[in-house]
Protein backbone atom coordinates (compact mmCIF):
# COMPACT_ATOMS: atom_id res chain seq x y z
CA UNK A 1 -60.79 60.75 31.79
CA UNK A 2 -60.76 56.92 33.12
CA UNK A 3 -63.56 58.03 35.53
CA UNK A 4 -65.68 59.37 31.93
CA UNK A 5 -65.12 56.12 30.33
CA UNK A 6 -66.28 53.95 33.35
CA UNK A 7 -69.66 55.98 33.42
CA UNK A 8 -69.93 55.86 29.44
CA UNK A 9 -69.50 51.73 29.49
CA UNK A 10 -71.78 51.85 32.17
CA UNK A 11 -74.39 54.01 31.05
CA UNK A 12 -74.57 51.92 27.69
CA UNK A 13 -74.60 48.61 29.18
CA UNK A 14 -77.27 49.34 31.57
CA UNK A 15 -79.18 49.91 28.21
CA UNK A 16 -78.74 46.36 27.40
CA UNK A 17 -78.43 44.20 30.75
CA UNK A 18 -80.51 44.02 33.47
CA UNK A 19 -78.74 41.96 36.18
CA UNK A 20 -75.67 43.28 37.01
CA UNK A 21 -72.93 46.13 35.12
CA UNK A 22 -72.98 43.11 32.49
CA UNK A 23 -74.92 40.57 30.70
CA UNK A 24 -74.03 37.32 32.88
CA UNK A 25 -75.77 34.78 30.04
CA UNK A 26 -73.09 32.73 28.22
CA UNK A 27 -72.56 30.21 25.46
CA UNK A 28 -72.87 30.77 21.55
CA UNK A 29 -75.69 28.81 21.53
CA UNK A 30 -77.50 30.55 23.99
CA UNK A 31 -76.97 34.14 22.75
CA UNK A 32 -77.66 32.75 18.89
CA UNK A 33 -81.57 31.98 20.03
CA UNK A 34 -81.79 35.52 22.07
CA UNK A 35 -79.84 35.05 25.36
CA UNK A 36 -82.40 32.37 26.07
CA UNK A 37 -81.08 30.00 28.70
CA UNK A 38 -83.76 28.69 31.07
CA UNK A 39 -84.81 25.75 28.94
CA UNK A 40 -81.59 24.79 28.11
CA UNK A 41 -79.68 21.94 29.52
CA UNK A 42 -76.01 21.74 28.46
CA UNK A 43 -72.26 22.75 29.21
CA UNK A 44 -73.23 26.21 30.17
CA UNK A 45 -76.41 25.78 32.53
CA UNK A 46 -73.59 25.91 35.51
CA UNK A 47 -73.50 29.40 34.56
CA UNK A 48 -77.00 30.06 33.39
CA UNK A 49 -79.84 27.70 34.47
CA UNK A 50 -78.32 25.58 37.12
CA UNK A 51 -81.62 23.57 37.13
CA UNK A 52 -80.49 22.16 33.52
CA UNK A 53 -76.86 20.83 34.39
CA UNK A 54 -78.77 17.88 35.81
CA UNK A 55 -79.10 16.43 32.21
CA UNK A 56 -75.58 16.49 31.51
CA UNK A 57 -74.62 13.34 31.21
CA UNK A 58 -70.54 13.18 30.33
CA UNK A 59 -67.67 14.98 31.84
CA UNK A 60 -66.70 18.40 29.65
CA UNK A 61 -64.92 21.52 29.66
CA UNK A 62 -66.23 24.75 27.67
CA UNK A 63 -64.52 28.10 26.94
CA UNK A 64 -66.34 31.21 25.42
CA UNK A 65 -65.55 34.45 24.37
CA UNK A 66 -67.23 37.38 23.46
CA UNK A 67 -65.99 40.90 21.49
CA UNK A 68 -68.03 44.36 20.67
CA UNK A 69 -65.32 46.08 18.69
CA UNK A 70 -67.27 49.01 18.48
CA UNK A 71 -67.08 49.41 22.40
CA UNK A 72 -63.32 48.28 23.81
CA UNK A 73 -62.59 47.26 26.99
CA UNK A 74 -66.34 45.17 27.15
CA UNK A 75 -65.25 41.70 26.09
CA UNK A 76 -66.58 39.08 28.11
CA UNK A 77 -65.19 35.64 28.89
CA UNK A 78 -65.89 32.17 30.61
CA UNK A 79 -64.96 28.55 31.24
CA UNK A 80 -66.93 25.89 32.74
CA UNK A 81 -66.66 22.52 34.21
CA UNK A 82 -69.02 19.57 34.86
CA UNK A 83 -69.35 16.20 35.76
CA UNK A 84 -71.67 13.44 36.72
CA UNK A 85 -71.53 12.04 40.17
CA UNK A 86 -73.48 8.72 41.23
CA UNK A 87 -75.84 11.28 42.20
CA UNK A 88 -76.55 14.36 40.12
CA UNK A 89 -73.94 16.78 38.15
CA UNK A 90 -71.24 19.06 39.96
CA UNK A 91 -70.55 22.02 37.95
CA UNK A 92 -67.50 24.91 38.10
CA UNK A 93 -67.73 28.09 36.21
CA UNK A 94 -65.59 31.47 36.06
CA UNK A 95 -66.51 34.52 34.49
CA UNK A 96 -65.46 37.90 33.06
CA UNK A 97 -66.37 40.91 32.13
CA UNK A 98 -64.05 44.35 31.52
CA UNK A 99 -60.68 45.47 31.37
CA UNK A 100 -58.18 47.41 33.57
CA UNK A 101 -60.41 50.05 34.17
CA UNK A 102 -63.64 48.41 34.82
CA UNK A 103 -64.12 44.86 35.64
CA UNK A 104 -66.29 41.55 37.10
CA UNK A 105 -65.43 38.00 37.76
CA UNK A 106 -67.90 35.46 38.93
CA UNK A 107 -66.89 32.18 40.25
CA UNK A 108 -69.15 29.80 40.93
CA UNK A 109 -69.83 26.10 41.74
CA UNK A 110 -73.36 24.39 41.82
CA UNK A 111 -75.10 20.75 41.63
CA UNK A 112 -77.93 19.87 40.15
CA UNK A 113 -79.95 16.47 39.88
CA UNK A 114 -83.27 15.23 38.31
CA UNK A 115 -86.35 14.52 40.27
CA UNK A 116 -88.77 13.08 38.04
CA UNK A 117 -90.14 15.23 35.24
CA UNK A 118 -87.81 18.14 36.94
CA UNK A 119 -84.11 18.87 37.56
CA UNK A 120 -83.56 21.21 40.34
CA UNK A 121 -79.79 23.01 40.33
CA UNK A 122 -78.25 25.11 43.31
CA UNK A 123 -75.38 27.43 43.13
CA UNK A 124 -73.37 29.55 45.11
CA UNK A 125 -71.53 32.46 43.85
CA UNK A 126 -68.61 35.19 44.59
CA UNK A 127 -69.03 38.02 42.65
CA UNK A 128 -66.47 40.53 42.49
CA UNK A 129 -66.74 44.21 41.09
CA UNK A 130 -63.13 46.51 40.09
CA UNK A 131 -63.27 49.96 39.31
CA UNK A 132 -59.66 52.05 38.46
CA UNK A 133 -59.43 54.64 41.67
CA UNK A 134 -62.66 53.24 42.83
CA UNK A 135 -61.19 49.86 44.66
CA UNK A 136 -62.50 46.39 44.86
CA UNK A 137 -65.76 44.86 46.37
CA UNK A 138 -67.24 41.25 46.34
CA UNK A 139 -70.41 39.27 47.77
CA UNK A 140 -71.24 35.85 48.01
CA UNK A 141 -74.89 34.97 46.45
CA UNK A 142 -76.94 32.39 45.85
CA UNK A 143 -78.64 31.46 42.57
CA UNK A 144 -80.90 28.21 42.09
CA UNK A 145 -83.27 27.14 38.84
CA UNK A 146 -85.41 24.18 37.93
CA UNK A 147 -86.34 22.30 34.36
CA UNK A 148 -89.82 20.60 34.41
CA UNK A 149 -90.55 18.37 30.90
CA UNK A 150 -94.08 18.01 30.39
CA UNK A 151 -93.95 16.10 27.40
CA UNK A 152 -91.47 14.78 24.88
CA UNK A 153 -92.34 18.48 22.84
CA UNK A 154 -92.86 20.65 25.78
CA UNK A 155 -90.76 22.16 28.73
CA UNK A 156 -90.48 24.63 31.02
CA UNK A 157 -88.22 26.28 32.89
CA UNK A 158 -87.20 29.24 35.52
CA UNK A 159 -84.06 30.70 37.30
CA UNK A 160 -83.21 33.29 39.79
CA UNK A 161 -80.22 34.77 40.17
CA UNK A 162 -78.86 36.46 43.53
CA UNK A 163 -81.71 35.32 45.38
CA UNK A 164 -80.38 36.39 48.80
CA UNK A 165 -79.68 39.57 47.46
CA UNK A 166 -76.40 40.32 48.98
CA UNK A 167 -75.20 43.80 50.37
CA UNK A 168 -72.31 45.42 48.54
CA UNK A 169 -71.17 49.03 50.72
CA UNK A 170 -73.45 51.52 51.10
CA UNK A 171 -76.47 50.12 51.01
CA UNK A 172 -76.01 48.70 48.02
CA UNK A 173 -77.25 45.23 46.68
CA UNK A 174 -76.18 42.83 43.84
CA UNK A 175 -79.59 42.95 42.04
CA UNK A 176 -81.56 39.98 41.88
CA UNK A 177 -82.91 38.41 38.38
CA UNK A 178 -85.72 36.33 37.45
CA UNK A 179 -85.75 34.58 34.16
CA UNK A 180 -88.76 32.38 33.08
CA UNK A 181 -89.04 30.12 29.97
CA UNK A 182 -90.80 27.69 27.62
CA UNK A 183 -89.88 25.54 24.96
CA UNK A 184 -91.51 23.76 22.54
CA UNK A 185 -90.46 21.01 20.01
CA UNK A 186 -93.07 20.75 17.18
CA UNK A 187 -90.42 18.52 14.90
CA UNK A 188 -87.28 16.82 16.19
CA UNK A 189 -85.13 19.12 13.98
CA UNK A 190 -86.99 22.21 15.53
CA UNK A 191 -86.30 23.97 18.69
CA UNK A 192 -88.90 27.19 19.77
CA UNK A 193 -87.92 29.20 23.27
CA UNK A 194 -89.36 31.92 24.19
CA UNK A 195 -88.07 33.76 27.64
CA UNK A 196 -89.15 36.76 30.01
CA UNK A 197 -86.59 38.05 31.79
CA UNK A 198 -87.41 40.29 34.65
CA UNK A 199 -84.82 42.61 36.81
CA UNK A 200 -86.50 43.94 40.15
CA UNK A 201 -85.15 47.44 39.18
CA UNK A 202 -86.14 47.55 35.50
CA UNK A 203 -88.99 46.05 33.02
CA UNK A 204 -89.09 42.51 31.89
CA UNK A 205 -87.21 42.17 28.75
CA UNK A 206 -88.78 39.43 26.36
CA UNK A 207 -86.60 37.06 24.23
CA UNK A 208 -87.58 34.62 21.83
CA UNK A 209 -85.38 32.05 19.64
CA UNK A 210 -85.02 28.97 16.99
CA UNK A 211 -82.83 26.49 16.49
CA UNK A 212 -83.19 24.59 13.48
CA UNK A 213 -81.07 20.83 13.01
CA UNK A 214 -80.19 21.29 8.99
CA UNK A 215 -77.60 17.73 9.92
CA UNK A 216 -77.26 15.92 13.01
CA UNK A 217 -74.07 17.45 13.41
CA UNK A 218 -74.55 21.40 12.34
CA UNK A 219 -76.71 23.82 13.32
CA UNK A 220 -78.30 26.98 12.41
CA UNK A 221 -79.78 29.57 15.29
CA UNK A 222 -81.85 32.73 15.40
CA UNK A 223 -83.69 34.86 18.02
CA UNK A 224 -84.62 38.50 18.94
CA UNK A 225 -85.17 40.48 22.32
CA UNK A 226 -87.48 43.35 22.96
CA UNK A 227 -86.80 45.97 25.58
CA UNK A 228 -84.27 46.60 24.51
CA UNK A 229 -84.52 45.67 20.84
CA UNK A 230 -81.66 43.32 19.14
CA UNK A 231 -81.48 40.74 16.73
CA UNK A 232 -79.26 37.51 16.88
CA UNK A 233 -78.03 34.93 14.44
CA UNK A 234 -75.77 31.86 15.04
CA UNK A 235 -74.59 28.16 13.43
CA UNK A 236 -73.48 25.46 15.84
CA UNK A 237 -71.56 21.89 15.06
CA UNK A 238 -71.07 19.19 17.36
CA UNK A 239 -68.70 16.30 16.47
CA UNK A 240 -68.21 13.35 18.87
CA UNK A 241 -65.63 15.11 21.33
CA UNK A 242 -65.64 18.57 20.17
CA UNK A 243 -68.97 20.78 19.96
CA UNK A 244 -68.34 24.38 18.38
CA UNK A 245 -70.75 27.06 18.39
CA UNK A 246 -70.70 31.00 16.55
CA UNK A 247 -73.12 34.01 17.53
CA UNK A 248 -73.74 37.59 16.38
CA UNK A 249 -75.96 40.16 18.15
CA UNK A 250 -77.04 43.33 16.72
CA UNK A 251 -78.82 46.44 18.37
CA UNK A 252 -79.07 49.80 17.97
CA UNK A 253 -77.01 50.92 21.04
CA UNK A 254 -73.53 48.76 20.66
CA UNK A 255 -73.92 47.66 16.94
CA UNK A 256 -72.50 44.06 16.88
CA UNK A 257 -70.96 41.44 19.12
CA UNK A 258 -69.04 37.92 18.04
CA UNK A 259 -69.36 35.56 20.40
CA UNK A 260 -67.68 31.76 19.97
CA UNK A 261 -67.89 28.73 22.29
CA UNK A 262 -65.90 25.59 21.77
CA UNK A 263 -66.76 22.19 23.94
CA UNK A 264 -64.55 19.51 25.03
CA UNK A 265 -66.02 15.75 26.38
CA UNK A 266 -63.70 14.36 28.38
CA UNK A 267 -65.11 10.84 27.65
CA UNK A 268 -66.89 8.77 25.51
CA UNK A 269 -70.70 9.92 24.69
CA UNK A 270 -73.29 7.12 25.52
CA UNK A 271 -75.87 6.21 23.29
CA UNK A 272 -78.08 6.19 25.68
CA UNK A 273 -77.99 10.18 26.27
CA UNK A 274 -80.52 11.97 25.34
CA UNK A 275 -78.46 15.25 26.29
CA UNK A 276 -80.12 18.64 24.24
């Protein structure tokens, strides 16, 4: 029975993910516009685009959660860490994915620092995979992303994921993930992403999102994905320590999903970021 419900989680999630058993991209602001990460530079890049940690520019701590009621035993957490050096931003992230039965955890720890137009990130990962009856394995791999801003409006971004492509057992490899991305800013309270995301096993899934400013401090987000198909909505606040941000995703395959992210700055924001 356990070994029917491990292949039925996985069957459906390899519906909806490309990477890995599980959908890696976290943060509710991220999934609100579409799972749309490579443009974005904030609390979560040490887990998405390292390239965008780089514009981080005050010490915080994030936690996220996310729960599909209609499929138990796939909720998906995370916390991350990062702070500015003299030099660039160190980040620290962990990750899960699963229950008892089925499980991943990602740790990882990356740095990141701006070159010009560009920030340039490296990470380095250990990702572990549980199955009940099935044991335990883990790899090390190494991920590394860039932002370049060609104007004020305008930027563009890429990532890729595993890009050593470790060896598992068996001759199996953690897959390796390319995500590509553009953003565009055609008012300040408008943000417009749009994403391909391309798995070397599977076809490119495309992603697009908004995020729309209705105050300086909240927030409303939208986005879709195609291949496969779902639909996502999301609000966001951000206060002067804490930043909290909402998503729902809806497709076809697993219905809906709640994530929620919450944001903690250690210290005092300066006026002089211009951080998101």
């Amino acid at each position: 029975m356990k070994f029917l419900l491990i292949s039925i989680l996985l069957f459906l999630l390899s519906e909806n993910t490309t990477a890995q058993s599980s959908l890696t991209t976290i943060g509710a602001r991220t999934a609100a516009i579409g799972n749309t990460s490579s443009t974005l530079s904030d609390e979560w890049s040490v887990l998405n685009n390292i390239g965008g940690l780089a514009r981080v520019s005050e010490t915080n701590a994030a936690f996220s959660f996310e729960a599909r009621p209609a499929l138990p035993g796939s909720s998906r957490m995370a916390a991350a860490f990062s702070t500015p050096l003299k030099t660039g931003v160190l980040g620290v992230g962990v990750y899960k994915f699963g229950d008892k039965i089925y499980s991943e955890q990602i740790i990882t720890t990356g740095f990141s620092n701006q070159f010009g137009i560009a920030s340039l990130g490296l990470k380095l990962n250990y990702i572990q995979y549980r199955a009940e009856g099935f044991g335990t394995k883990g790899a090390l791999s190494v991920s590394a992303g860039g932002i370049a801003e060609i104007t004020d409006q305008l930027s563009i971004g890429a990532y890729i994921q595993n890009l050593n492509q470790p060896k598992l057992t068996n001759g199996e490899r953690v897959p390796v993930k390319l995500s590509v991305g553009l953003s565009f800013k055609p008012a300040e309270e408008i943000l417009l992403i749009s994403e391909i995301e391309k798995d070397l096993a599977y076809e490119p899934t495309i992603k697009a999102g908004m995020e729309y400013c209705i105050h300086k401090k909240l927030f409303a987000r939208t986005g879709f994905n195609l291949n496969p198909e779902a639909a996502f909505f999301g609000i966001g606040f951000k206060g002067w320590r804490l930043k909290f941000d909402y998503a729902i995703q809806y497709n076809n395959s697993l219905n809906f999903a709640h994530q929620a992210s919450a944001c903690y700055r250690l210290e005092k924001i300066r006026k002089s970021s211009n951080q998101e």
